[in-house]
PDB file of N, CA and C in Angstrom:
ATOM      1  N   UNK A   1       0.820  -1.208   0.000  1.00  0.00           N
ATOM      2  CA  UNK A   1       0.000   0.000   0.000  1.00  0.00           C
ATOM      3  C   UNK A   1       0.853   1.257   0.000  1.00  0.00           C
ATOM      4  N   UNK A   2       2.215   1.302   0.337  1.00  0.00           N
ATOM      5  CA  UNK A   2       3.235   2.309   0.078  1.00  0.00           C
ATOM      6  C   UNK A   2       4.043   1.944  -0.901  1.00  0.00           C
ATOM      7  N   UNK A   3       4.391   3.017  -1.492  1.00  0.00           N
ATOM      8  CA  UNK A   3       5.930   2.821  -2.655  1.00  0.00           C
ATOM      9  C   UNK A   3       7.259   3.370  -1.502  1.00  0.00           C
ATOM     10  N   UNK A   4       7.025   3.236  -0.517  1.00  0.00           N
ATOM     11  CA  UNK A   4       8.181   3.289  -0.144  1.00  0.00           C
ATOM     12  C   UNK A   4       8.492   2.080   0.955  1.00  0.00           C
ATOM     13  N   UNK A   5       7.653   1.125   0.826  1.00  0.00           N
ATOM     14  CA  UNK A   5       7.487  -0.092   1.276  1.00  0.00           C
ATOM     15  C   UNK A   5       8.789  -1.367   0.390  1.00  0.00           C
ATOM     16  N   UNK A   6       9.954  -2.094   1.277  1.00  0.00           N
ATOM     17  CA  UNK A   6      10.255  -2.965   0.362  1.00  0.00           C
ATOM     18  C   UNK A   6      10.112  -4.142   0.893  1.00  0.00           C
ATOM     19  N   UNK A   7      10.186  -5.095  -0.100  1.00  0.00           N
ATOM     20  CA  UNK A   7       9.893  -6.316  -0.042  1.00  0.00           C
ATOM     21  C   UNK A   7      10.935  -7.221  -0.072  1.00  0.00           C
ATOM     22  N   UNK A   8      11.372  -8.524   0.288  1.00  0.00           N
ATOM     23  CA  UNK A   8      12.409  -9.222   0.318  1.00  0.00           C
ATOM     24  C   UNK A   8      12.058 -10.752   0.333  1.00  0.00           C
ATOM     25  N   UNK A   9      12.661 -11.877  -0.528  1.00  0.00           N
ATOM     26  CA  UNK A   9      12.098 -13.440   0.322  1.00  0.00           C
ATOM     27  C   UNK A   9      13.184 -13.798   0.920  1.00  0.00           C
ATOM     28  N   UNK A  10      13.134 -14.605   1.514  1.00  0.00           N
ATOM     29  CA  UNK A  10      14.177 -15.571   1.955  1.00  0.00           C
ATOM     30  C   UNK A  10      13.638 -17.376   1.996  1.00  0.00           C
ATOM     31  N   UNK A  11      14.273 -18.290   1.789  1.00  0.00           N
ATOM     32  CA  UNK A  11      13.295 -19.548   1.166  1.00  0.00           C
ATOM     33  C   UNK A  11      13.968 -20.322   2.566  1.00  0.00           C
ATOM     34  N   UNK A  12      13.200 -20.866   3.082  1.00  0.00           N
ATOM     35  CA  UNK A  12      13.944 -21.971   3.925  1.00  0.00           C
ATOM     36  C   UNK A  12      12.655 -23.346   3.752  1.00  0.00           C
ATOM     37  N   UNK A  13      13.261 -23.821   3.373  1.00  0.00           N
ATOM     38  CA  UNK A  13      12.244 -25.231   2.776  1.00  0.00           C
ATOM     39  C   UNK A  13      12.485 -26.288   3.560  1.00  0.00           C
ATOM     40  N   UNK A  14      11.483 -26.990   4.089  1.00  0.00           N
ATOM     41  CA  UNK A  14      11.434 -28.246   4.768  1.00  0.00           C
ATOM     42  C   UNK A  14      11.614 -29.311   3.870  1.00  0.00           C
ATOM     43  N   UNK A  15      12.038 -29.653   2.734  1.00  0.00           N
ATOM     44  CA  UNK A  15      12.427 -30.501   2.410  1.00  0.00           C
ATOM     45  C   UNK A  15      13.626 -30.535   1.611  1.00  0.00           C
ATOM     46  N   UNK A  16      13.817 -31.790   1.059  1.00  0.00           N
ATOM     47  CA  UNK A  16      15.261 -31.570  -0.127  1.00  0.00           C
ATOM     48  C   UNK A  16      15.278 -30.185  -1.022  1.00  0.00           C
ATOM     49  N   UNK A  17      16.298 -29.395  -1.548  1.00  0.00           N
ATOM     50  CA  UNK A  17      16.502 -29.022  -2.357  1.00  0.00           C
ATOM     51  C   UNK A  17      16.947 -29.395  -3.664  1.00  0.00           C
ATOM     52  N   UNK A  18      15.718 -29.138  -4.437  1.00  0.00           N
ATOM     53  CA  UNK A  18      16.323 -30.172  -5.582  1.00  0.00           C
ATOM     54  C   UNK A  18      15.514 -29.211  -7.138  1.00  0.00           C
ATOM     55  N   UNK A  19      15.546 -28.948  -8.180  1.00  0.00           N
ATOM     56  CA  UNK A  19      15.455 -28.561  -9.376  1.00  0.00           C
ATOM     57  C   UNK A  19      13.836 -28.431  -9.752  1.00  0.00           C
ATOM     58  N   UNK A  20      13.706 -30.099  -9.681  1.00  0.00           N
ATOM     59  CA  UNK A  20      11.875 -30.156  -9.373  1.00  0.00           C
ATOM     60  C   UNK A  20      11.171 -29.851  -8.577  1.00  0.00           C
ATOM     61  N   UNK A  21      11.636 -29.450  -7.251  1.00  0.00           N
ATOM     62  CA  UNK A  21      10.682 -28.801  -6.523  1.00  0.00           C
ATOM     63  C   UNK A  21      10.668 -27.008  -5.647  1.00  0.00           C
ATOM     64  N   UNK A  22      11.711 -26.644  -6.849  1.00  0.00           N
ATOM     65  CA  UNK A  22      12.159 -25.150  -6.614  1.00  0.00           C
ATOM     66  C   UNK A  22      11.872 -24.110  -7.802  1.00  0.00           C
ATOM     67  N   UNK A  23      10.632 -24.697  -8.398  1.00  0.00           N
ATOM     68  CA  UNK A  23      10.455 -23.873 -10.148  1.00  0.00           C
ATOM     69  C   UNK A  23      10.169 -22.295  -9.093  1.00  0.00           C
ATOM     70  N   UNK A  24       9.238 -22.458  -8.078  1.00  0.00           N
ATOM     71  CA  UNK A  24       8.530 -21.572  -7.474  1.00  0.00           C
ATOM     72  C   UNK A  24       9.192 -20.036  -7.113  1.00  0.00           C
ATOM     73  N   UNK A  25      10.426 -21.302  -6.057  1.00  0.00           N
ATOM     74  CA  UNK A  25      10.766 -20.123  -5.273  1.00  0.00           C
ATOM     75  C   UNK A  25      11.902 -19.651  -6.172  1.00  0.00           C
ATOM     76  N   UNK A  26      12.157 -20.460  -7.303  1.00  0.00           N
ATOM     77  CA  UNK A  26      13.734 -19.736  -8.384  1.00  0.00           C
ATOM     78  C   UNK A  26      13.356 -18.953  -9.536  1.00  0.00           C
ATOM     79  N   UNK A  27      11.475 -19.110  -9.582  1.00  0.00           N
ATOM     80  CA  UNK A  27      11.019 -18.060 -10.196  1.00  0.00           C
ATOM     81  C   UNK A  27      10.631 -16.960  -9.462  1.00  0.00           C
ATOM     82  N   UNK A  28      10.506 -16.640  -7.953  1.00  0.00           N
ATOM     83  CA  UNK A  28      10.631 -15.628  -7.731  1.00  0.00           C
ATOM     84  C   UNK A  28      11.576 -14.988  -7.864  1.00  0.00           C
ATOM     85  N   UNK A  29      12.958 -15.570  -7.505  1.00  0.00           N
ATOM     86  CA  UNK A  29      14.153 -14.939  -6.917  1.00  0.00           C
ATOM     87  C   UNK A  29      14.630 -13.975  -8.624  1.00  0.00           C
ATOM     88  N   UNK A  30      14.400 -14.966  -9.805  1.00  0.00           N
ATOM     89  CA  UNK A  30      15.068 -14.700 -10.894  1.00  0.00           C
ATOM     90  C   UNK A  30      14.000 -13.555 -10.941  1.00  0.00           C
ATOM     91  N   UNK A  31      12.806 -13.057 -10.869  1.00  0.00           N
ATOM     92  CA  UNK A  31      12.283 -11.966 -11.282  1.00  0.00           C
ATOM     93  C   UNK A  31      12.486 -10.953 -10.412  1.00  0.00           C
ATOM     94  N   UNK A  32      12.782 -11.148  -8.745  1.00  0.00           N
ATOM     95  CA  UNK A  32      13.306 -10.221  -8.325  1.00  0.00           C
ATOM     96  C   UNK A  32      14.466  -9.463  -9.043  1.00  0.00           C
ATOM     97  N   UNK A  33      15.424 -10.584  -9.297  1.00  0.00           N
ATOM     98  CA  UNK A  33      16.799  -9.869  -9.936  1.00  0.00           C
ATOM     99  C   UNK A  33      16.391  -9.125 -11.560  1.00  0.00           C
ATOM    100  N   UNK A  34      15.482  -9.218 -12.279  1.00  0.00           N
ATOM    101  CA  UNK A  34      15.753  -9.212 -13.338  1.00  0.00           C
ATOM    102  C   UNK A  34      14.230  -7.784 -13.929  1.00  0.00           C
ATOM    103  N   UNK A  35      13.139  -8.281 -13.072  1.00  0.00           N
ATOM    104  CA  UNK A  35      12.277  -7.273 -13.550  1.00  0.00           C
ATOM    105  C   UNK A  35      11.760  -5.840 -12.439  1.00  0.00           C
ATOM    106  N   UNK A  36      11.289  -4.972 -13.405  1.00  0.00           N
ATOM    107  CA  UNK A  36      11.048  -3.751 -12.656  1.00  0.00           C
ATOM    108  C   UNK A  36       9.690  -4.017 -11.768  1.00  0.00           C
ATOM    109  N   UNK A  37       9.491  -2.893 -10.612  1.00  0.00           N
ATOM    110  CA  UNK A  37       8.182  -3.017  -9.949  1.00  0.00           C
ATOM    111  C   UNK A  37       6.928  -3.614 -10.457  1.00  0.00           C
ATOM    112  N   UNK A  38       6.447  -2.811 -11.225  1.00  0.00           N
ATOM    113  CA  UNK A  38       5.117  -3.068 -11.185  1.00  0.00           C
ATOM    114  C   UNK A  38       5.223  -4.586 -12.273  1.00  0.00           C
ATOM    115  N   UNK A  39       6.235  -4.686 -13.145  1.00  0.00           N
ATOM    116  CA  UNK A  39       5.928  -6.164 -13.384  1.00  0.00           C
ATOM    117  C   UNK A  39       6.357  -7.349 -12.657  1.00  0.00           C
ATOM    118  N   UNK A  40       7.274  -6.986 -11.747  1.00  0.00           N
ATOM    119  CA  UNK A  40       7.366  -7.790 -10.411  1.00  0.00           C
ATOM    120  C   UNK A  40       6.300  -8.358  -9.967  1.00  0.00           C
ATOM    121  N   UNK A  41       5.334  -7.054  -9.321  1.00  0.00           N
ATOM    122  CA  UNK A  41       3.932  -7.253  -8.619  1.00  0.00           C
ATOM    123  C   UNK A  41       3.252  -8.316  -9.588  1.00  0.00           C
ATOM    124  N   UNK A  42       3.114  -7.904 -10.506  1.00  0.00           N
ATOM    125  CA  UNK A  42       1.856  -8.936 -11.361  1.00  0.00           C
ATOM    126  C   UNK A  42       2.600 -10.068 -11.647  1.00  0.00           C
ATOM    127  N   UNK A  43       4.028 -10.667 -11.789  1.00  0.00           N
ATOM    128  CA  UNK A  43       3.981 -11.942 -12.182  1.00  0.00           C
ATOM    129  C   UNK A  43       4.108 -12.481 -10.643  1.00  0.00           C
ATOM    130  N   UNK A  44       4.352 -12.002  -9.878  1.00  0.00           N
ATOM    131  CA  UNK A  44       4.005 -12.728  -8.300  1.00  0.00           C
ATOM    132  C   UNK A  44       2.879 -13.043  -7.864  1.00  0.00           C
ATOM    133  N   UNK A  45       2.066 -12.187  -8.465  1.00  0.00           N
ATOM    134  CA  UNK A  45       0.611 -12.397  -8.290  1.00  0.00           C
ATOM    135  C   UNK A  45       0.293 -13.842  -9.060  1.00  0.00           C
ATOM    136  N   UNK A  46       0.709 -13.818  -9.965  1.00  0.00           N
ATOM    137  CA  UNK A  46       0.158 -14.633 -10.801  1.00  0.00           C
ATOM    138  C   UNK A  46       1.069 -15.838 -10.713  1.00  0.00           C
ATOM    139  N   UNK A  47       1.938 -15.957 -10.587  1.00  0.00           N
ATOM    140  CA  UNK A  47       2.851 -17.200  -9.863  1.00  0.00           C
ATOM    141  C   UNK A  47       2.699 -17.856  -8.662  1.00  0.00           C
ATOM    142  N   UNK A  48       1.712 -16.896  -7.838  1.00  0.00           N
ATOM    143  CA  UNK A  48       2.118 -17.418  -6.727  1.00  0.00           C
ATOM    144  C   UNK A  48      -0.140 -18.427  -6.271  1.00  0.00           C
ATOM    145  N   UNK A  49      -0.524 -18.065  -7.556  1.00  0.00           N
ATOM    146  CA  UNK A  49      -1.310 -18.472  -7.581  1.00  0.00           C
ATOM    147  C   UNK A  49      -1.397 -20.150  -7.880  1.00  0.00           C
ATOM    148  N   UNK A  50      -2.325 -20.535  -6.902  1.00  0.00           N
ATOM    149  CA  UNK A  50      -2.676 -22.631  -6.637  1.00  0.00           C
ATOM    150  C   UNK A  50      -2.898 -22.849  -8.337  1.00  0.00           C
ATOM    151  N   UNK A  51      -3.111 -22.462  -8.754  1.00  0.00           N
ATOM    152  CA  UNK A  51      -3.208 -23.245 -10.398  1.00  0.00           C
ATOM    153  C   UNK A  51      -1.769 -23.250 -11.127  1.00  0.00           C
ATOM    154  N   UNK A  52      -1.321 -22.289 -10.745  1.00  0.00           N
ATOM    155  CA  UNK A  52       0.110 -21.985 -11.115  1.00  0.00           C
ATOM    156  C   UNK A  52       1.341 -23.285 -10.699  1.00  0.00           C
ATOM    157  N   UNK A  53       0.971 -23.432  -9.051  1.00  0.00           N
ATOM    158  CA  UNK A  53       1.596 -24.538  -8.446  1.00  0.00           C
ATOM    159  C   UNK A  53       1.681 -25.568  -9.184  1.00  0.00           C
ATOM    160  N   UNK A  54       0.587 -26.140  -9.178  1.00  0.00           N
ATOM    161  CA  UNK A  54      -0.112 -27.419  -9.541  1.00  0.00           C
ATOM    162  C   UNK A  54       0.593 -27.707 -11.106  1.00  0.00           C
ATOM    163  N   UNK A  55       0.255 -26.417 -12.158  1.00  0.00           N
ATOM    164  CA  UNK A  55       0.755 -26.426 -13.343  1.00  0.00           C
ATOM    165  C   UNK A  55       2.614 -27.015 -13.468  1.00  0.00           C
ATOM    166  N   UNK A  56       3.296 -26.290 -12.871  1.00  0.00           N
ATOM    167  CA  UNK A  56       4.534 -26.405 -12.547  1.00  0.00           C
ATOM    168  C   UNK A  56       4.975 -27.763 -11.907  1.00  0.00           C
ATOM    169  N   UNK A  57       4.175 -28.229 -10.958  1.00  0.00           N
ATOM    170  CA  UNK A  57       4.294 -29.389 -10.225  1.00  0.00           C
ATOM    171  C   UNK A  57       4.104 -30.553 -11.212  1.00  0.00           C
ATOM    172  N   UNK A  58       3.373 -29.945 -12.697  1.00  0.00           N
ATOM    173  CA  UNK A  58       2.666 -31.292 -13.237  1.00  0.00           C
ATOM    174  C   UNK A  58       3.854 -31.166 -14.589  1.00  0.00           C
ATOM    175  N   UNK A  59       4.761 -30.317 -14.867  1.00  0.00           N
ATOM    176  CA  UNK A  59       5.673 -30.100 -15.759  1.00  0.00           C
ATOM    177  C   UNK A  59       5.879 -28.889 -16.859  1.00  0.00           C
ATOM    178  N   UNK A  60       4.622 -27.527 -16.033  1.00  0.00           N
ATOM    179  CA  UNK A  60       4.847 -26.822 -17.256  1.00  0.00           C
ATOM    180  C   UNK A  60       5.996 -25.980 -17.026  1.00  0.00           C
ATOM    181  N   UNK A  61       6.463 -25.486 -17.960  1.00  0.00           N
ATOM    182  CA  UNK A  61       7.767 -24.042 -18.095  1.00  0.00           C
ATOM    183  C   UNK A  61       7.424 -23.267 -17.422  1.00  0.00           C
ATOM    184  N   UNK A  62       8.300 -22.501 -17.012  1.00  0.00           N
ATOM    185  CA  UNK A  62       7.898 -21.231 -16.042  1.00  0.00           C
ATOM    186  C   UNK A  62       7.852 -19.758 -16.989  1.00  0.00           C
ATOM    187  N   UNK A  63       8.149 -20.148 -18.664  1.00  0.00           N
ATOM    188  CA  UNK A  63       8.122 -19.076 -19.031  1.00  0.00           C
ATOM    189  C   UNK A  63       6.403 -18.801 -20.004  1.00  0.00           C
ATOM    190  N   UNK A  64       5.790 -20.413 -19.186  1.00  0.00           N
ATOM    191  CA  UNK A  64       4.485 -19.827 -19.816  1.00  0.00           C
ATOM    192  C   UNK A  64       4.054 -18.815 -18.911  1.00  0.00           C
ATOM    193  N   UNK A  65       4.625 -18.615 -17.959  1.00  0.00           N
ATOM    194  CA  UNK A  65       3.407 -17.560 -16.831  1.00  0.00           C
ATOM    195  C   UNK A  65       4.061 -16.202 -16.786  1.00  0.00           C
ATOM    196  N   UNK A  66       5.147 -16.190 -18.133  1.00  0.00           N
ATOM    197  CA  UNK A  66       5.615 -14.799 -17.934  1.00  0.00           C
ATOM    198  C   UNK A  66       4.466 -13.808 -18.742  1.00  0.00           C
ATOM    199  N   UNK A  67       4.300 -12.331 -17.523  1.00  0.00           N
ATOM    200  CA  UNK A  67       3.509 -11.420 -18.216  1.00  0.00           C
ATOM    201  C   UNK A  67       3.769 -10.419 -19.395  1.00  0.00           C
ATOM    202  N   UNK A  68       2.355  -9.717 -20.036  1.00  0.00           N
ATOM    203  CA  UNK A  68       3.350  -8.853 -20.976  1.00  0.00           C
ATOM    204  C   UNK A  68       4.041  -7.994 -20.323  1.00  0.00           C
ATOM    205  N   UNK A  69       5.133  -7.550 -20.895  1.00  0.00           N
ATOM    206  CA  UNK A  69       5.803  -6.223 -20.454  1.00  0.00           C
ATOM    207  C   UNK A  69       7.162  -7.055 -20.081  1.00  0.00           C
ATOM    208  N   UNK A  70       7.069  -7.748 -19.506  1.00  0.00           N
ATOM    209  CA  UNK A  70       8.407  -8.743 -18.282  1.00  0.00           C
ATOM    210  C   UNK A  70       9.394  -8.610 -19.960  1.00  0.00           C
ATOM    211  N   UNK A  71      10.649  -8.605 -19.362  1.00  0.00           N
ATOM    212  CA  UNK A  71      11.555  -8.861 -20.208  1.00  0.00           C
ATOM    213  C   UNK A  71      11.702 -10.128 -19.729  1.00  0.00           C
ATOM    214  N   UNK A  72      11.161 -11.229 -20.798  1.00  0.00           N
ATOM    215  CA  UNK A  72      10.423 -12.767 -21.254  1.00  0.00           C
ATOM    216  C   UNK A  72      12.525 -13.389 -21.150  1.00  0.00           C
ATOM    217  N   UNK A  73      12.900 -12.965 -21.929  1.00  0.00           N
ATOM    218  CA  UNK A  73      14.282 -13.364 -22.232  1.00  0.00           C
ATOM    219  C   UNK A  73      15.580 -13.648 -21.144  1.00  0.00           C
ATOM    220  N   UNK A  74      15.797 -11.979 -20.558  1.00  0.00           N
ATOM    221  CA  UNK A  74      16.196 -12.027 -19.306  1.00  0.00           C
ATOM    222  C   UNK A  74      15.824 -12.892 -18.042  1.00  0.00           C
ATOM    223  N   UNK A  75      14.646 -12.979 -18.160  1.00  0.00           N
ATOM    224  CA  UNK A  75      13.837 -13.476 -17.310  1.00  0.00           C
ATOM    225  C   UNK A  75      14.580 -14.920 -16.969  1.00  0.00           C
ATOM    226  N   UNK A  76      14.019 -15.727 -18.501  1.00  0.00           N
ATOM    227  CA  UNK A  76      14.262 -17.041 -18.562  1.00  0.00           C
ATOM    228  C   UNK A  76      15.632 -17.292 -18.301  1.00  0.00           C
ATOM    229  N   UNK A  77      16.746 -16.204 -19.137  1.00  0.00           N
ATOM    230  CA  UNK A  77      18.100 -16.610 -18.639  1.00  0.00           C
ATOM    231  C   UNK A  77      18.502 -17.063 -17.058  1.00  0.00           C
ATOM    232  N   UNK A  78      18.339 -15.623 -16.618  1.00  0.00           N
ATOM    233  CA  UNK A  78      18.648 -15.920 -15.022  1.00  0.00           C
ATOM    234  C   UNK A  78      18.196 -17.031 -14.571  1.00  0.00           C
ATOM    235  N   UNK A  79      16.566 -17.353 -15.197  1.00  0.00           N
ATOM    236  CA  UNK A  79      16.055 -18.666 -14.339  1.00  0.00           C
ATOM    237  C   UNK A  79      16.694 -19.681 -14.146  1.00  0.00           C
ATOM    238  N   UNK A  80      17.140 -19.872 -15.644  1.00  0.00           N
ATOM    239  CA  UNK A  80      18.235 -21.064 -16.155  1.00  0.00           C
ATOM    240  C   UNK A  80      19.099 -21.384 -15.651  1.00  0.00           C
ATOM    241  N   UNK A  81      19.536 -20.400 -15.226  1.00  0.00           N
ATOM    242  CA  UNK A  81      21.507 -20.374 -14.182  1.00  0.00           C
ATOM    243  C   UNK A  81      21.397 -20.328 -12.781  1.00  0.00           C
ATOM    244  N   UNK A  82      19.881 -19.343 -12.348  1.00  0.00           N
ATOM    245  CA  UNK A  82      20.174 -19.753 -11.093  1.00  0.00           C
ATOM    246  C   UNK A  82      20.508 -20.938 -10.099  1.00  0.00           C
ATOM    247  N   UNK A  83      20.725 -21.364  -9.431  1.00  0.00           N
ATOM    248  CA  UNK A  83      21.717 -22.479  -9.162  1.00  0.00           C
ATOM    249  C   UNK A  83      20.599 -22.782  -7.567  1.00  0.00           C
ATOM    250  N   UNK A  84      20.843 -23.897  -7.649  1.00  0.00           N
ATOM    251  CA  UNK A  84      20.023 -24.491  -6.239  1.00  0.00           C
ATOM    252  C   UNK A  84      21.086 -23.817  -5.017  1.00  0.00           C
ATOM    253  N   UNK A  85      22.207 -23.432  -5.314  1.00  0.00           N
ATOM    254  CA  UNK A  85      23.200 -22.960  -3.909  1.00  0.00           C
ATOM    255  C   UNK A  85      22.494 -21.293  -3.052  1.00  0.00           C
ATOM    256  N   UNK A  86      21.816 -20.571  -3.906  1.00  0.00           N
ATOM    257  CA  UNK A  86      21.557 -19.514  -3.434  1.00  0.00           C
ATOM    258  C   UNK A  86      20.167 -19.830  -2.576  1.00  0.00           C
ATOM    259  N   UNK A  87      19.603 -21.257  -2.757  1.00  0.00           N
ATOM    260  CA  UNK A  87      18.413 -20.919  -1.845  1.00  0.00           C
ATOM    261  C   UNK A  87      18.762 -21.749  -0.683  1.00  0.00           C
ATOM    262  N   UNK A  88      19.946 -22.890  -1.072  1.00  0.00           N
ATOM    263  CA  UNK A  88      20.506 -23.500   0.189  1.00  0.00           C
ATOM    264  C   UNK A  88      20.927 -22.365   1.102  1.00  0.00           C
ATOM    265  N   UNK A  89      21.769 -21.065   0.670  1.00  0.00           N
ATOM    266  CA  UNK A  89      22.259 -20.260   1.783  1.00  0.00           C
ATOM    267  C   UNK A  89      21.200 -19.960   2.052  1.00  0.00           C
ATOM    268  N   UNK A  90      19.803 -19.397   1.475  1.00  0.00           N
ATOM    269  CA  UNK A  90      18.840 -18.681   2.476  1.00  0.00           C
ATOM    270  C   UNK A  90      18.317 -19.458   3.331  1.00  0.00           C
ATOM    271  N   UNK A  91      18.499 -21.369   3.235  1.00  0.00           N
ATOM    272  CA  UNK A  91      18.025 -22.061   3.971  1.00  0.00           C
ATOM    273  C   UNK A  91      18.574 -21.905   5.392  1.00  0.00           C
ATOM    274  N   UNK A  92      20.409 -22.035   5.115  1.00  0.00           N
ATOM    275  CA  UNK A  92      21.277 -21.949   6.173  1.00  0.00           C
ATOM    276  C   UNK A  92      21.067 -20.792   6.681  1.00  0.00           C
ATOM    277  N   UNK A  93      21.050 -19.922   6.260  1.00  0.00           N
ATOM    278  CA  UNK A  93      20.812 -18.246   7.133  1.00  0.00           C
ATOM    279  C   UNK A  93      19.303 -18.053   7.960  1.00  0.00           C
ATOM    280  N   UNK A  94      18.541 -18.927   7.258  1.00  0.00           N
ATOM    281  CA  UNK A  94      16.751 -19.205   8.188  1.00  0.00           C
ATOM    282  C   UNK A  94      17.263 -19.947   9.436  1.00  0.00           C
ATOM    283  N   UNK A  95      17.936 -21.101   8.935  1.00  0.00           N
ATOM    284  CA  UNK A  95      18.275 -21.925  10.128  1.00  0.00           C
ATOM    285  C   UNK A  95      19.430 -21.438  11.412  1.00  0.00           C
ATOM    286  N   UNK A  96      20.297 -21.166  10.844  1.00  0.00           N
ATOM    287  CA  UNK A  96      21.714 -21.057  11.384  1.00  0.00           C
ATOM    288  C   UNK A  96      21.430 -19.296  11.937  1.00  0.00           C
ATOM    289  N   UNK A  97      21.407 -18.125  11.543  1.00  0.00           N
ATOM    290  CA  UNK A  97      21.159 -16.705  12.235  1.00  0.00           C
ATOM    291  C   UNK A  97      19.748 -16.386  13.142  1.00  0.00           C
ATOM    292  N   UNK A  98      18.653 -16.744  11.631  1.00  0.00           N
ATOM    293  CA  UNK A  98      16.913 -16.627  11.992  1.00  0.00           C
ATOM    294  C   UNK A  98      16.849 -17.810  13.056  1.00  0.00           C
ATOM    295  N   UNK A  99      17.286 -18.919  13.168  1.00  0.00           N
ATOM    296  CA  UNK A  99      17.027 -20.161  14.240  1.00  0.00           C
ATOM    297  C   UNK A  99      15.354 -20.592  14.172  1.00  0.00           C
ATOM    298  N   UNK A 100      15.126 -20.470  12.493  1.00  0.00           N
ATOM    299  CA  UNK A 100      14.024 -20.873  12.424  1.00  0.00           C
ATOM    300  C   UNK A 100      14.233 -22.644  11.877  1.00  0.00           C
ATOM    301  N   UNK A 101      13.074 -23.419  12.044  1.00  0.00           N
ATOM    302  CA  UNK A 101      12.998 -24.835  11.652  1.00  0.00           C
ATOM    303  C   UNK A 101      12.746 -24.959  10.395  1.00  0.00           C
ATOM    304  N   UNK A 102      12.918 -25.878  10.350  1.00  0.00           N
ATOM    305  CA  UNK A 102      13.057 -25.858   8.493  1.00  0.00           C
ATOM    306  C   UNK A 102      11.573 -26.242   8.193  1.00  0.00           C
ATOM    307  N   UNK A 103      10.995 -24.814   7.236  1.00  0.00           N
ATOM    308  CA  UNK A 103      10.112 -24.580   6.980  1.00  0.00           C
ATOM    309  C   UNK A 103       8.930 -23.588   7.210  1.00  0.00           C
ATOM    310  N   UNK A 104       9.851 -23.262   8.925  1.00  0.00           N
ATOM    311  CA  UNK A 104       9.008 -22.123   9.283  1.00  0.00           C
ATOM    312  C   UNK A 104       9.102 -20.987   9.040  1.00  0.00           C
ATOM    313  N   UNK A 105       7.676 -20.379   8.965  1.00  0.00           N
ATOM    314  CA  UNK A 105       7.776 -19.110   8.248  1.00  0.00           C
ATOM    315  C   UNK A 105       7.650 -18.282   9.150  1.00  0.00           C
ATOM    316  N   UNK A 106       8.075 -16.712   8.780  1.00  0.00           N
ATOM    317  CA  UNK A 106       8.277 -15.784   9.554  1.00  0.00           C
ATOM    318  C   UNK A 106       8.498 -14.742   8.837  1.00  0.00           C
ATOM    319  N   UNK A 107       8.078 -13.512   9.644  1.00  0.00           N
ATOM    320  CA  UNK A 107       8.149 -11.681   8.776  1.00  0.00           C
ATOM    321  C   UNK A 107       9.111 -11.041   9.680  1.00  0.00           C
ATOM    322  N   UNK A 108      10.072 -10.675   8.644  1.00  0.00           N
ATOM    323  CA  UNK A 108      11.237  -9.798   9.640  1.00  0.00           C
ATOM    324  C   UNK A 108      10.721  -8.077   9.138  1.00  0.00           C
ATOM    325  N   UNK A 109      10.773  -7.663  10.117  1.00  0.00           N
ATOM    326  CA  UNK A 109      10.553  -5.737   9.547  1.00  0.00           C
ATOM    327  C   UNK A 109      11.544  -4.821  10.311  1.00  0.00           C
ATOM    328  N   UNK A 110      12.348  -4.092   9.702  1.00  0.00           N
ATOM    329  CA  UNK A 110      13.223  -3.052   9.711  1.00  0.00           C
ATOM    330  C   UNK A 110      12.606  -1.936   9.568  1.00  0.00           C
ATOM    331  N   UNK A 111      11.247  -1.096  10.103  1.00  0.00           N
ATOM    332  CA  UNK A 111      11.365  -0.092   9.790  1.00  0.00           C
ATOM    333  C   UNK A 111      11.620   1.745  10.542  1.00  0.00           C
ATOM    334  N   UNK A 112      11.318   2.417   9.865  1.00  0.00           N
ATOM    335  CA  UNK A 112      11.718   3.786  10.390  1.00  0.00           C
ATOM    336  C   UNK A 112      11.248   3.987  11.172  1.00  0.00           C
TER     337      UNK A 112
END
C-alpha cells in the first residue's frame, strides 16, 4: 500500500533441495533480480497463484506464466543459471542466524 514499502524473500524449505521442486521459489528470486516493480507485482501475483503450483508441479515451463511487459528473455536466462546454492544459503541463514525450523515461516521488519 506504500511505494516506499520494500519487499524481500528468503526460502527456507522443509524438504530436499532439488530442481523439481524449486520452479517456485527460483522463479521468484530470478524476477526479483531481473524485472522492474510493477511487473514484479503482477507476475508474483500470478505465480504465486494454486493453479500456477499445480501447473509447474505437473511439468509446465515457467516461461508460460511470464507477463506482458516482463523482459520474457532475461527473465528465462537468469532462471536457467540460477543455481540451487543460493536458496541453500537462504536455507542456512533461516536456520543457522533466523534459528528458524526448516520450513518455518516468519516476517522480519526493519522499519523507520
Amino acid at each position: 500500500t506504500s511505494s516506499h514499502t520494500r519487499v524481500g524473500i528468503l526460502n527456507n524449505p522443509s524438504s530436499k533441495i532439488q530442481e523439481d521442486n524449486t520452479a517456485i521459489a527460483r522463479g521468484i528470486l530470478a524476477a526479483f533480480l531481473t524485472q522492474n516493480n510493477s511487473n514484479l507485482k503482477s507476475f508474483l501475483s500470478k505465480l504465486l497463484k494454486e493453479e500456477t503450483a499445480k501447473s509447474l508441479a505437473a511439468g509446465a515451463k515457467i516461461v508460460k506464466f511470464v507477463i506482458p511487459g516482463m523482459d520474457g528473455d532475461t527473465f528465462e536466462k537468469k532462471y536457467n543459471t540460477l543455481g540451487l546454492d543460493l536458496i541453500k544459503t537462504h536455507q542456512m541463514f533461516c536456520q543457522e542466524v533466523l534459528k528458524l525450523l526448516p520450513g518455518q515461516l516468519a516476517v522480519i521488519s526493519n522499519g523507520r
